[in-house]
Protein backbone atom coordinates (compact mmCIF):
# COMPACT_ATOMS: atom_id res chain seq x y z
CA UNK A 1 15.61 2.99 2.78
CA UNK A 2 13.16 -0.04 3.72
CA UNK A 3 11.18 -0.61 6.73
CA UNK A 4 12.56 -2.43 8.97
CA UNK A 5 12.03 -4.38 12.40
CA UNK A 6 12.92 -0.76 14.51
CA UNK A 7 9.93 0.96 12.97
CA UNK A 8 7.34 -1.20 13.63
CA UNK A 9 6.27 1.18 16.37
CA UNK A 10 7.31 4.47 14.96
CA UNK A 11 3.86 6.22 13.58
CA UNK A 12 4.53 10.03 11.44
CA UNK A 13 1.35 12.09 11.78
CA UNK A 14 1.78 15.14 9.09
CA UNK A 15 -1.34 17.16 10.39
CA UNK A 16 -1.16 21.42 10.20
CA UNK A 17 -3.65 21.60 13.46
CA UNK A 18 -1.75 21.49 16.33
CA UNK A 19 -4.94 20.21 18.72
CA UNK A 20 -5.49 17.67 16.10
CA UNK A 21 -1.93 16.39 15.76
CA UNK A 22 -1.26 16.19 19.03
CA UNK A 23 -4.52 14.13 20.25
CA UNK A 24 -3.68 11.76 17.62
CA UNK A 25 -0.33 11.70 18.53
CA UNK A 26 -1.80 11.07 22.57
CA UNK A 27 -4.31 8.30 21.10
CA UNK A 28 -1.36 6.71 19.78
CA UNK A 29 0.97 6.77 22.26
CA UNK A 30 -1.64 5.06 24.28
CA UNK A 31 -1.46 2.17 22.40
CA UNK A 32 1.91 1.95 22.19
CA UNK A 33 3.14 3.61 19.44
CA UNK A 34 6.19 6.35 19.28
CA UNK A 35 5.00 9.14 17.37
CA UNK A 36 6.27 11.97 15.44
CA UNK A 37 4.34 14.73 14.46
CA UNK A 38 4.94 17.46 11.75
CA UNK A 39 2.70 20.47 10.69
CA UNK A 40 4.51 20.90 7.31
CA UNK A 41 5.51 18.61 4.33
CA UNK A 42 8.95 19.94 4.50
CA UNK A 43 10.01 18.52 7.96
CA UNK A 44 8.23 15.41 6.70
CA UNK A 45 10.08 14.97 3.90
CA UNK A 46 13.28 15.80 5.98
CA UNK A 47 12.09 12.91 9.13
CA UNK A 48 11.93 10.64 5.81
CA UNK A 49 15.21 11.04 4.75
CA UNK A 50 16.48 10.13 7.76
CA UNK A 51 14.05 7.11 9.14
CA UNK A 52 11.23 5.40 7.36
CA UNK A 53 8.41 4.77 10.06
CA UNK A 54 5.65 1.72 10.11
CA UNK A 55 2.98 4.35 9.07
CA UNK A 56 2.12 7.46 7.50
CA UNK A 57 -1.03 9.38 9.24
CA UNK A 58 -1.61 12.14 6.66
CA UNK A 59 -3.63 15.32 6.36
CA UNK A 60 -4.53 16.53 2.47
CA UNK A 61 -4.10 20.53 3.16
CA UNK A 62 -1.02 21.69 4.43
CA UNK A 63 0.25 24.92 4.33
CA UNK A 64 3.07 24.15 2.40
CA UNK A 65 1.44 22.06 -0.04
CA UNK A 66 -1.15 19.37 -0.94
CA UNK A 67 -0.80 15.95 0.70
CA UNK A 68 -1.66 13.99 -2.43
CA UNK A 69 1.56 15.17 -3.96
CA UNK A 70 3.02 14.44 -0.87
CA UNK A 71 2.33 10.75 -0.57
CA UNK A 72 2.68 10.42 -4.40
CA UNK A 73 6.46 10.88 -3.91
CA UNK A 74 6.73 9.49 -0.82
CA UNK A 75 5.47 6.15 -2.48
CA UNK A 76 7.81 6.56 -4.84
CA UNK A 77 10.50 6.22 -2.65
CA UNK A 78 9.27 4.38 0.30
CA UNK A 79 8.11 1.21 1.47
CA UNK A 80 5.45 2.84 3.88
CA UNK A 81 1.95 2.04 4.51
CA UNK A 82 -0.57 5.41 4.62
CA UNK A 83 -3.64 6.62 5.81
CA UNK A 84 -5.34 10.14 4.83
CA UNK A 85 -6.91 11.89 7.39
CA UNK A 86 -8.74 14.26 5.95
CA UNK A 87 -12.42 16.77 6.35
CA UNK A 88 -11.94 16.62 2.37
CA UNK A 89 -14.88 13.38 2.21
CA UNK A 90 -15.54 13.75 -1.56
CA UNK A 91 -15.97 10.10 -2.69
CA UNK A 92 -13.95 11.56 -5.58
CA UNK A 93 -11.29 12.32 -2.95
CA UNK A 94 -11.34 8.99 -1.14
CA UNK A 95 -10.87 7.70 -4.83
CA UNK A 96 -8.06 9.67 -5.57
CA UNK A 97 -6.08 8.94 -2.23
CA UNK A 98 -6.59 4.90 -2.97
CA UNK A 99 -5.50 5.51 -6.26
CA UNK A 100 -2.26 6.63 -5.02
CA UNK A 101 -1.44 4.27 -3.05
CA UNK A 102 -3.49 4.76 0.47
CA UNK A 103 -3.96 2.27 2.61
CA UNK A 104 -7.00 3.73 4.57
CA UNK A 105 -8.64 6.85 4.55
CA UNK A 106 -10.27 8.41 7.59
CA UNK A 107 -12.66 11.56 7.33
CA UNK A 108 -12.81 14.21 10.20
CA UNK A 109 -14.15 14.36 12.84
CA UNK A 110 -13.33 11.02 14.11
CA UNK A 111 -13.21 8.31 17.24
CA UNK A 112 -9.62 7.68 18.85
CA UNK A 113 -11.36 3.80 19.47
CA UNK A 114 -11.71 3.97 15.34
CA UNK A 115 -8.48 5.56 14.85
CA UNK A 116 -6.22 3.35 16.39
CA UNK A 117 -8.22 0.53 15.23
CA UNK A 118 -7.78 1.45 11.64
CA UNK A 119 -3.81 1.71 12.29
CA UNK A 120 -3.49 -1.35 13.82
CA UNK A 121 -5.14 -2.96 11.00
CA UNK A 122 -3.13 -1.49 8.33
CA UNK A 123 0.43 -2.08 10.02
CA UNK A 124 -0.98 -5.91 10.37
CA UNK A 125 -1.75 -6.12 7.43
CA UNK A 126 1.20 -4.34 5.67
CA UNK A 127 3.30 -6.69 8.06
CA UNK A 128 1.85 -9.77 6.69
CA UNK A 129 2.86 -8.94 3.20
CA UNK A 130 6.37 -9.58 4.56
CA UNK A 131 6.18 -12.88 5.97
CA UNK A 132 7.97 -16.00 4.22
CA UNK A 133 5.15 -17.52 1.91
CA UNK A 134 4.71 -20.73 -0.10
CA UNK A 135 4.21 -18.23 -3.13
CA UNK A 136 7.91 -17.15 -3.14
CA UNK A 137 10.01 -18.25 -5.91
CA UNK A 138 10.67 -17.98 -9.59
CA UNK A 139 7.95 -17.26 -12.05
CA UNK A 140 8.08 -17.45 -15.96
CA UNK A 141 6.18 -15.92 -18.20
CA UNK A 142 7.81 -16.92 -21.77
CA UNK A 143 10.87 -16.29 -21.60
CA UNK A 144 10.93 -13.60 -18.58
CA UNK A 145 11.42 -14.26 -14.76
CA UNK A 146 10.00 -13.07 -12.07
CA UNK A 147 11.63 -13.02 -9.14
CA UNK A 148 8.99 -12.87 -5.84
CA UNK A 149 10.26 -13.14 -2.48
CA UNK A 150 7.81 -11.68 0.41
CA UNK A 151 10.15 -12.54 3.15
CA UNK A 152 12.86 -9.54 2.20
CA UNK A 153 10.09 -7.34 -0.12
CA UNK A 154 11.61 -7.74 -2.98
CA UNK A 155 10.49 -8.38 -6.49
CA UNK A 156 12.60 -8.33 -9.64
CA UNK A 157 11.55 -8.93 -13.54
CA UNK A 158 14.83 -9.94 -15.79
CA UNK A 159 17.08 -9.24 -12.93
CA UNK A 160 15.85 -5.75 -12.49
CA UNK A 161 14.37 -4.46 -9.52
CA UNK A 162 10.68 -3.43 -9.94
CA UNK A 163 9.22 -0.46 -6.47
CA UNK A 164 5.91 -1.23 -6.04
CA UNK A 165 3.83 0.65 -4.02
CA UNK A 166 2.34 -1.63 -0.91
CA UNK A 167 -1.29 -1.86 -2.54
CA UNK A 168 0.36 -2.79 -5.06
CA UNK A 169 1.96 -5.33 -3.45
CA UNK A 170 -0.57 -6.89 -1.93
CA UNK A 171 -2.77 -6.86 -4.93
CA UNK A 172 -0.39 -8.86 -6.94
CA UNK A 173 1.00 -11.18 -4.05
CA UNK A 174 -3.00 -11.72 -3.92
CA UNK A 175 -3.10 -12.68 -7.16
CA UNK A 176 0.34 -14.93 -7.55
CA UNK A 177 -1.51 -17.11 -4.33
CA UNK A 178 -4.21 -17.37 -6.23
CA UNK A 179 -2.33 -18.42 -9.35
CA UNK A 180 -4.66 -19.59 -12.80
CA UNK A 181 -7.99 -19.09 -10.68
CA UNK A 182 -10.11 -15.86 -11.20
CA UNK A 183 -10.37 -13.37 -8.64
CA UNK A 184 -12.77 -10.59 -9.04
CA UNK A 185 -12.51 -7.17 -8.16
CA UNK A 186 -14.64 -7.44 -5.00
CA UNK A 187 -12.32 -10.23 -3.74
CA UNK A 188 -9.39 -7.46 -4.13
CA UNK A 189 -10.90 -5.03 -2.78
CA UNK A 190 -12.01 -7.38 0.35
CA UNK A 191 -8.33 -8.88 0.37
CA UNK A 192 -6.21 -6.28 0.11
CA UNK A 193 -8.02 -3.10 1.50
CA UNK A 194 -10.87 -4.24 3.17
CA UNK A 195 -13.25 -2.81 0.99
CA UNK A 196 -16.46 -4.22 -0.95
CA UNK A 197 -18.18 -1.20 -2.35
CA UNK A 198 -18.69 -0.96 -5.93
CA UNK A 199 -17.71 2.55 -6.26
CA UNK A 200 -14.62 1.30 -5.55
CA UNK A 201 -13.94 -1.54 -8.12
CA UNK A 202 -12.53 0.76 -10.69
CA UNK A 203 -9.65 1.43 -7.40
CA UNK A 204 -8.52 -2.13 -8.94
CA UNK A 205 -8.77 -1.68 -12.29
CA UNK A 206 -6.02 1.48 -12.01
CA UNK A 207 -4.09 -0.56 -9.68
CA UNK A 208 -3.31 -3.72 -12.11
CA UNK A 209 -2.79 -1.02 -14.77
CA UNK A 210 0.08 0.60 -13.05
CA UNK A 211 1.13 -2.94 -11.62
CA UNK A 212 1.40 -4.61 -15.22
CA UNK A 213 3.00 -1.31 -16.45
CA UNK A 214 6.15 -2.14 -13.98
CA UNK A 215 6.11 -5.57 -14.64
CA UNK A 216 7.42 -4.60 -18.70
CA UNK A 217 6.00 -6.03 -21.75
CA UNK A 218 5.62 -9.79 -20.86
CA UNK A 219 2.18 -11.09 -19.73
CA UNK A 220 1.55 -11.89 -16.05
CA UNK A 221 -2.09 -10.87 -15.54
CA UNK A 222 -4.96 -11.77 -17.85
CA UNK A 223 -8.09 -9.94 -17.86
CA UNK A 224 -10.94 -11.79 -17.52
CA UNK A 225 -13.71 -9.61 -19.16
CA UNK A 226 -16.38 -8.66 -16.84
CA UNK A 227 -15.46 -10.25 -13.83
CA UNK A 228 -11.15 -9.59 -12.71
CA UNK A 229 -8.29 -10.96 -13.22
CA UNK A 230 -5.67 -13.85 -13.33
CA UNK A 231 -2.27 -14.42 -12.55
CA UNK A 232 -1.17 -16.44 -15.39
CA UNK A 233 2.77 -16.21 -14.70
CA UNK A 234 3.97 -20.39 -14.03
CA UNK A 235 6.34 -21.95 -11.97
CA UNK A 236 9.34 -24.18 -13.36
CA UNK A 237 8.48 -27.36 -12.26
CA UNK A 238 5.09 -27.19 -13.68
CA UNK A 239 6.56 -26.85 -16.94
CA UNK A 240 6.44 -30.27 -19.09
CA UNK A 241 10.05 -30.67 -20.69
């Protein structure tokens, strides 16, 4: 089940503490938003089955289980953007929730003003992923294809579908725009999460890892020792007969 135009509004919080979840969920619907809140994974899981929303606001220690897992296979399955909120502010934790896919992560206690300002950016930004680009089209590597079509969020290698997760996404969309030119891991990080630290950089390098693991044996992204990467996949017509 993909996101679609009637979620753009529809915000799950998964949050145990009922004063929390239910200030966030006032914050929210301040702004705007229609939100659902749950205080265990299992009626999550369940609200998934049945409706993907715009955005996943989730806590890390439920009493029914451990929100990493969570969001692990909800990435799996789902084209959803996520934040952690979390008191868990370990960097090694912040880390770990990028590394699965996370979108943001917000530590307890918190502002409403930042809140709602960090969900607004990643919907945006998550949206924008999905609007028609110059960079759709067929790319070749060899002899593979790679399909890459931003308007319906799809992206197939050889004809077969290939579920990224949307960091993922936007990492290699990133780096398909930016086609034969280097871009470091600081410009990813800035790009596609808002995020310059170094501590983070090695976010990226576990990122492309998983990304050029879905993408099969043919090469699409070069290395460039020291500094990033490149998207080395062509198009057609720049091929000389």
């Amino acid at each position: 089940m993909d996101a679609s135009s009637e979620n753009v509004n529809v915000i799950y919080v998964v949050e145990d503490h009922d004063l929390i979840r239910e200030g966030v969920k006032q914050y929210l619907e301040l702004s705007g938003y229609k939100v659902q809140g749950f205080s265990t994974l299992a009626a999550a899981k369940e609200a998934f089955a049945r409706f993907v929303p715009a955005l996943l606001i989730q806590d890390v220690m439920l009493p029914d289980g451990d929100g990493f897992s969570f969001v692990k296979q909800i990435k799996a399955q789902y084209d959803c953007p996520v934040i952690f909120m979390t008191a868990r502010t370990e960097e090694s934790d912040r880390i770990m929730g990028f590394e699965l896919g996370a979108d943001d992560y917000i530590s307890k206690p918190f502002s409403p003003k930042e809140l709602v300002l960090r969900v607004q950016a990643v919907i945006r930004r998550f949206n924008h992923t999905k609007a028609k680009s110059a960079d759709d089209g067929l790319l070749y590597s060899g002899d593979h294809i790679m399909m890459f079509d931003t308007k319906e969020h799809r992206l197939t290698v050889d004809g077969v579908d290939v579920i990224f997760t949307a960091a993922e996404w936007r990492i290699l969309g990133y780096l398909v725009k930016n086609s034969h030119h280097l871009v470091t891991r600081a410009q990813i990080l800035e790009q596609c999460f808002d995020y310059n630290f170094d501590s983070y950089e090695r976010i990226v390098d576990t990122h492309i890892k998983n990304i050029r693991s879905k993408l099969g044996e043919a090469q699409w992204i070069e290395t460039v020792r020291g500094y990033g990467y490149r998207f080395i996949g062509y198009r057609k017509e720049s091929v000389v007969e």
